[in-house]
N, C-alpha and C. Protein backbone atom coordinates (compact mmCIF):
# COMPACT_ATOMS: atom_id res chain seq x y z
N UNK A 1 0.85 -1.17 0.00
CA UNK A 1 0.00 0.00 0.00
C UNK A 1 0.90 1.24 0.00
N UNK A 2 0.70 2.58 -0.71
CA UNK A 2 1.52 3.10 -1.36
C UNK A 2 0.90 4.27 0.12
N UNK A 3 1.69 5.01 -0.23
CA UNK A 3 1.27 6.75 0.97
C UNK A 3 0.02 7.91 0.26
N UNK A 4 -0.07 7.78 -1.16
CA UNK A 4 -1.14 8.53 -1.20
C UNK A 4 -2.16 7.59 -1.22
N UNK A 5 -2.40 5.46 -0.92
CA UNK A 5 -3.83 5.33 -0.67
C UNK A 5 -3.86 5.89 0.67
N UNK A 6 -2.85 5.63 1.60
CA UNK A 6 -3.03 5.87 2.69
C UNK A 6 -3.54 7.33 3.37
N UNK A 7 -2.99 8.51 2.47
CA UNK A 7 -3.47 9.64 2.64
C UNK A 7 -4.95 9.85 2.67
N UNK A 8 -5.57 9.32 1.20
CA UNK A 8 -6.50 9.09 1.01
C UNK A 8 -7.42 8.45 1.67
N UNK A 9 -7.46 7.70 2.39
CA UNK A 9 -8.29 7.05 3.14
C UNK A 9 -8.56 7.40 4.85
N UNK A 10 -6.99 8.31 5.40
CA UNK A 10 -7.33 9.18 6.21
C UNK A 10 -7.95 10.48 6.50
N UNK A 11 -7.75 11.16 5.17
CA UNK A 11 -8.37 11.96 4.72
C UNK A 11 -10.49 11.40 4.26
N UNK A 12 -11.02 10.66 4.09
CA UNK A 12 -12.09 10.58 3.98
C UNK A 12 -12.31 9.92 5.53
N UNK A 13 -11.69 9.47 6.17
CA UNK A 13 -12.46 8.93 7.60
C UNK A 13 -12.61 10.30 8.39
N UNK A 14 -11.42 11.05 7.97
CA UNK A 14 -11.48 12.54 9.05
C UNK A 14 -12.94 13.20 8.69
N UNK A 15 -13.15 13.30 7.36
CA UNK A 15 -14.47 13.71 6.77
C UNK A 15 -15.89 13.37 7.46
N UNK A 16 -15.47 11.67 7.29
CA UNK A 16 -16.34 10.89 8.11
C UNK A 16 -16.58 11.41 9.37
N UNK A 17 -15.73 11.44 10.44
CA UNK A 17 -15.87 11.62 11.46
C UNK A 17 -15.67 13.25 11.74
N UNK A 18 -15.63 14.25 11.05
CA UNK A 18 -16.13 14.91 11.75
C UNK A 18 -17.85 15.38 11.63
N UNK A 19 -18.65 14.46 10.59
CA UNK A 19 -19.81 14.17 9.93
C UNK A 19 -20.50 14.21 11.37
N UNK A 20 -20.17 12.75 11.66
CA UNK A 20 -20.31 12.51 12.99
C UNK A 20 -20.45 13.25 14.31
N UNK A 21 -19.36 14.13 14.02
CA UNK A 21 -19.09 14.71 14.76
C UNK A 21 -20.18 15.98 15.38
N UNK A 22 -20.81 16.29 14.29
CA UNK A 22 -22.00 17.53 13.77
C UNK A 22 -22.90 16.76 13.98
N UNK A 23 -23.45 15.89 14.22
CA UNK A 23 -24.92 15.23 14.17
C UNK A 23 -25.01 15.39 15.90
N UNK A 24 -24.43 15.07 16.76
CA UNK A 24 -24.47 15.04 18.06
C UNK A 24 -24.95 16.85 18.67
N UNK A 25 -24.59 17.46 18.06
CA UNK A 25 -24.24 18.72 18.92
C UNK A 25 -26.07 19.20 17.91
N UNK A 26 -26.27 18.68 16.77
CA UNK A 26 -27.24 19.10 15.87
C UNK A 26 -28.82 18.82 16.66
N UNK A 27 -28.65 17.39 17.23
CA UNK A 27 -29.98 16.60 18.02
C UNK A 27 -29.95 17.18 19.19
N UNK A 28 -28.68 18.07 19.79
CA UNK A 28 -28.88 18.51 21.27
C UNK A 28 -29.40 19.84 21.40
N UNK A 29 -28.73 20.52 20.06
CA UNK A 29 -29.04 22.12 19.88
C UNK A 29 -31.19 22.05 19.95
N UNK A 30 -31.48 20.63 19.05
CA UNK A 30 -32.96 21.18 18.72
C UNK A 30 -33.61 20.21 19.81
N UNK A 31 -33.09 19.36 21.06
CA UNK A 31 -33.77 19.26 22.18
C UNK A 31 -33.57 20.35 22.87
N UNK A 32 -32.64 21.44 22.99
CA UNK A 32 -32.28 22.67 24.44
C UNK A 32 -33.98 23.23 23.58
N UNK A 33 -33.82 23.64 22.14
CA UNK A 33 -34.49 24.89 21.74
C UNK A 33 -36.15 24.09 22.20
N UNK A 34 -36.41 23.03 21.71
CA UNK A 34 -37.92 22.43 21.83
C UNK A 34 -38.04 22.49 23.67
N UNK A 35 -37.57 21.79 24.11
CA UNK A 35 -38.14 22.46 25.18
C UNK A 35 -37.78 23.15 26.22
N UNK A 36 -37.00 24.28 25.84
CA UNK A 36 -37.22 25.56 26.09
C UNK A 36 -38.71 26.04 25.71
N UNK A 37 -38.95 25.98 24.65
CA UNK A 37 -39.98 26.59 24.41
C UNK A 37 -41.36 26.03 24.62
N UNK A 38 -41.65 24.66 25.22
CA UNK A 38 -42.25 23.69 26.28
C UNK A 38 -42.37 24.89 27.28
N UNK A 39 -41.17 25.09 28.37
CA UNK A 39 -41.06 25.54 28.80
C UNK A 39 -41.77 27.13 29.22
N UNK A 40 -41.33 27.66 27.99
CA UNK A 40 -42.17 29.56 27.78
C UNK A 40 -43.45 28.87 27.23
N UNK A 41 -44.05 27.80 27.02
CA UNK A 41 -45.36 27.46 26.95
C UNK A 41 -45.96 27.42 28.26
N UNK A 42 -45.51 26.70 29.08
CA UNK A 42 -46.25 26.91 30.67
C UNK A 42 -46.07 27.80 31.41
N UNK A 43 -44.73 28.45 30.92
CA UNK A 43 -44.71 29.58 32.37
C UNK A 43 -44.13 31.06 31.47
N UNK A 44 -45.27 31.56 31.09
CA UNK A 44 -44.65 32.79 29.74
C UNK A 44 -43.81 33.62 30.84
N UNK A 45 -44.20 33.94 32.29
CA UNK A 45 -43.25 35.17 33.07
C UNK A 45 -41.66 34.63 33.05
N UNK A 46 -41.58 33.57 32.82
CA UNK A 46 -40.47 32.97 33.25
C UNK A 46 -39.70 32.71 31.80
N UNK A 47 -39.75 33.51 30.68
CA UNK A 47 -39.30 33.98 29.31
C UNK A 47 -38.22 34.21 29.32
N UNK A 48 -37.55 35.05 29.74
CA UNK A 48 -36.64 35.56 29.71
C UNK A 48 -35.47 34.56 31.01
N UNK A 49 -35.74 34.29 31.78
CA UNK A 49 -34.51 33.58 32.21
C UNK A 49 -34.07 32.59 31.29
N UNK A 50 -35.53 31.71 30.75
CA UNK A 50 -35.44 30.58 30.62
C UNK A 50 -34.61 30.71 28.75
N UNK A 51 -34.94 32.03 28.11
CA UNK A 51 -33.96 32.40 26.92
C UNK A 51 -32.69 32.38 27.22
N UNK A 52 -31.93 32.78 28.19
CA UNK A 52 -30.33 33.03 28.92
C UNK A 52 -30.10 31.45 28.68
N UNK A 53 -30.69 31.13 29.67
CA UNK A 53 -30.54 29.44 30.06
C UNK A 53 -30.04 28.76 29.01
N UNK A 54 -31.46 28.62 27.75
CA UNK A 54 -31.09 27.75 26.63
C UNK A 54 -30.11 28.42 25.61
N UNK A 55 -29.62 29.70 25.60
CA UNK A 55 -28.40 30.31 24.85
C UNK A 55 -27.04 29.59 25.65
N UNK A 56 -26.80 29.82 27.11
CA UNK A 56 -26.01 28.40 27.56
C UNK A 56 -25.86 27.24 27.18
N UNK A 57 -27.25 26.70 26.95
CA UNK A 57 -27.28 25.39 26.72
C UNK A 57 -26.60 24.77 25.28
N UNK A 58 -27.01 25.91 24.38
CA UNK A 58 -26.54 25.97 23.20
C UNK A 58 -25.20 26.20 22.71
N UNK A 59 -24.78 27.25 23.98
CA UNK A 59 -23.17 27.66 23.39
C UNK A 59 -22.16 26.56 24.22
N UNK A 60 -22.46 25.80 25.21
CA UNK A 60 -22.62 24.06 25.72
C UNK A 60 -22.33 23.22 24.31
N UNK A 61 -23.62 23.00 23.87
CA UNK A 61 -23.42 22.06 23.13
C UNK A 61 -22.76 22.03 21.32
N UNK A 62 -22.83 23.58 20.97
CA UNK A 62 -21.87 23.68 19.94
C UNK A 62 -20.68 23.74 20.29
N UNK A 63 -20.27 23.76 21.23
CA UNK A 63 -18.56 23.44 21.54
C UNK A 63 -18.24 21.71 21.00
N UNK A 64 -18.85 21.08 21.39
CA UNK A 64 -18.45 19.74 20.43
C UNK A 64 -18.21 19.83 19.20
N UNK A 65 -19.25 20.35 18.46
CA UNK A 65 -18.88 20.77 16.82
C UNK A 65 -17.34 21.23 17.03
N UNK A 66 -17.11 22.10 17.51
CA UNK A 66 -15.89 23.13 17.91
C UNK A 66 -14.80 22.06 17.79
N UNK A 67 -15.03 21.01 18.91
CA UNK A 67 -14.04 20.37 19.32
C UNK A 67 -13.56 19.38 18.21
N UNK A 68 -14.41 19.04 17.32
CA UNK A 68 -14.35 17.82 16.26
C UNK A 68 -13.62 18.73 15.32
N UNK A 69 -14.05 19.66 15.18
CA UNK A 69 -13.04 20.40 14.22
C UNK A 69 -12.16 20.56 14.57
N UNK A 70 -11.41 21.10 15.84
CA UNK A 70 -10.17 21.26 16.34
C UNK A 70 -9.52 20.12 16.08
N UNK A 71 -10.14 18.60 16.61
CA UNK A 71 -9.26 17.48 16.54
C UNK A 71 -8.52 17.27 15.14
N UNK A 72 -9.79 17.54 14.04
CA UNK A 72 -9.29 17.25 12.56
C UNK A 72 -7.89 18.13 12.52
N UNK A 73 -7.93 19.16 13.03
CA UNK A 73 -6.53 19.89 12.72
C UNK A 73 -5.41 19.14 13.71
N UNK A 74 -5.92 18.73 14.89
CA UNK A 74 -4.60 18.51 15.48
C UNK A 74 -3.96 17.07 15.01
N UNK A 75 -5.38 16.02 14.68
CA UNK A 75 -3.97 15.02 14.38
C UNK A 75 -4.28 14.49 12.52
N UNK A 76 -4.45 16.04 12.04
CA UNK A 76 -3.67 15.65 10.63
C UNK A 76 -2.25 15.34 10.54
């Protein structure tokens, strides 16, 4: 096996996985937002904390995206 299959094939798993990588942070972003807004369904006074909250929750869970990308750079 020569070095550019090998390139090649690390290069599409990194692809792969940082694919992967985006689907996790994607299903968590649209459980914080759904019910959050569950949430400002039962208790409208309680709007505004509960917006802070799920912007946490969110800037939480796009850090994984973050991190999958970082990895692709560190062990190219």
């Amino acid at each position: 096996m020569d070095t550019t299959t090998l390139a090649e094939i690390s290069g599409n798993i990194a692809t792969v996985g940082y694919g992967l990588a985006a689907i996790g942070p994607g299903i968590g972003i649209g459980i914080v937002a759904g019910k959050t807004v569950e949430a400002m369904a039962r208790q409208p006074e309680m709007a505004g904390r509960l917006q802070v909250t799920m912007f946490l929750g969110i800037a939480f869970t796009e850090l994984l995206a973050f991190i999958g990308v970082a990895t692709y750079f560190i062990f190219q």
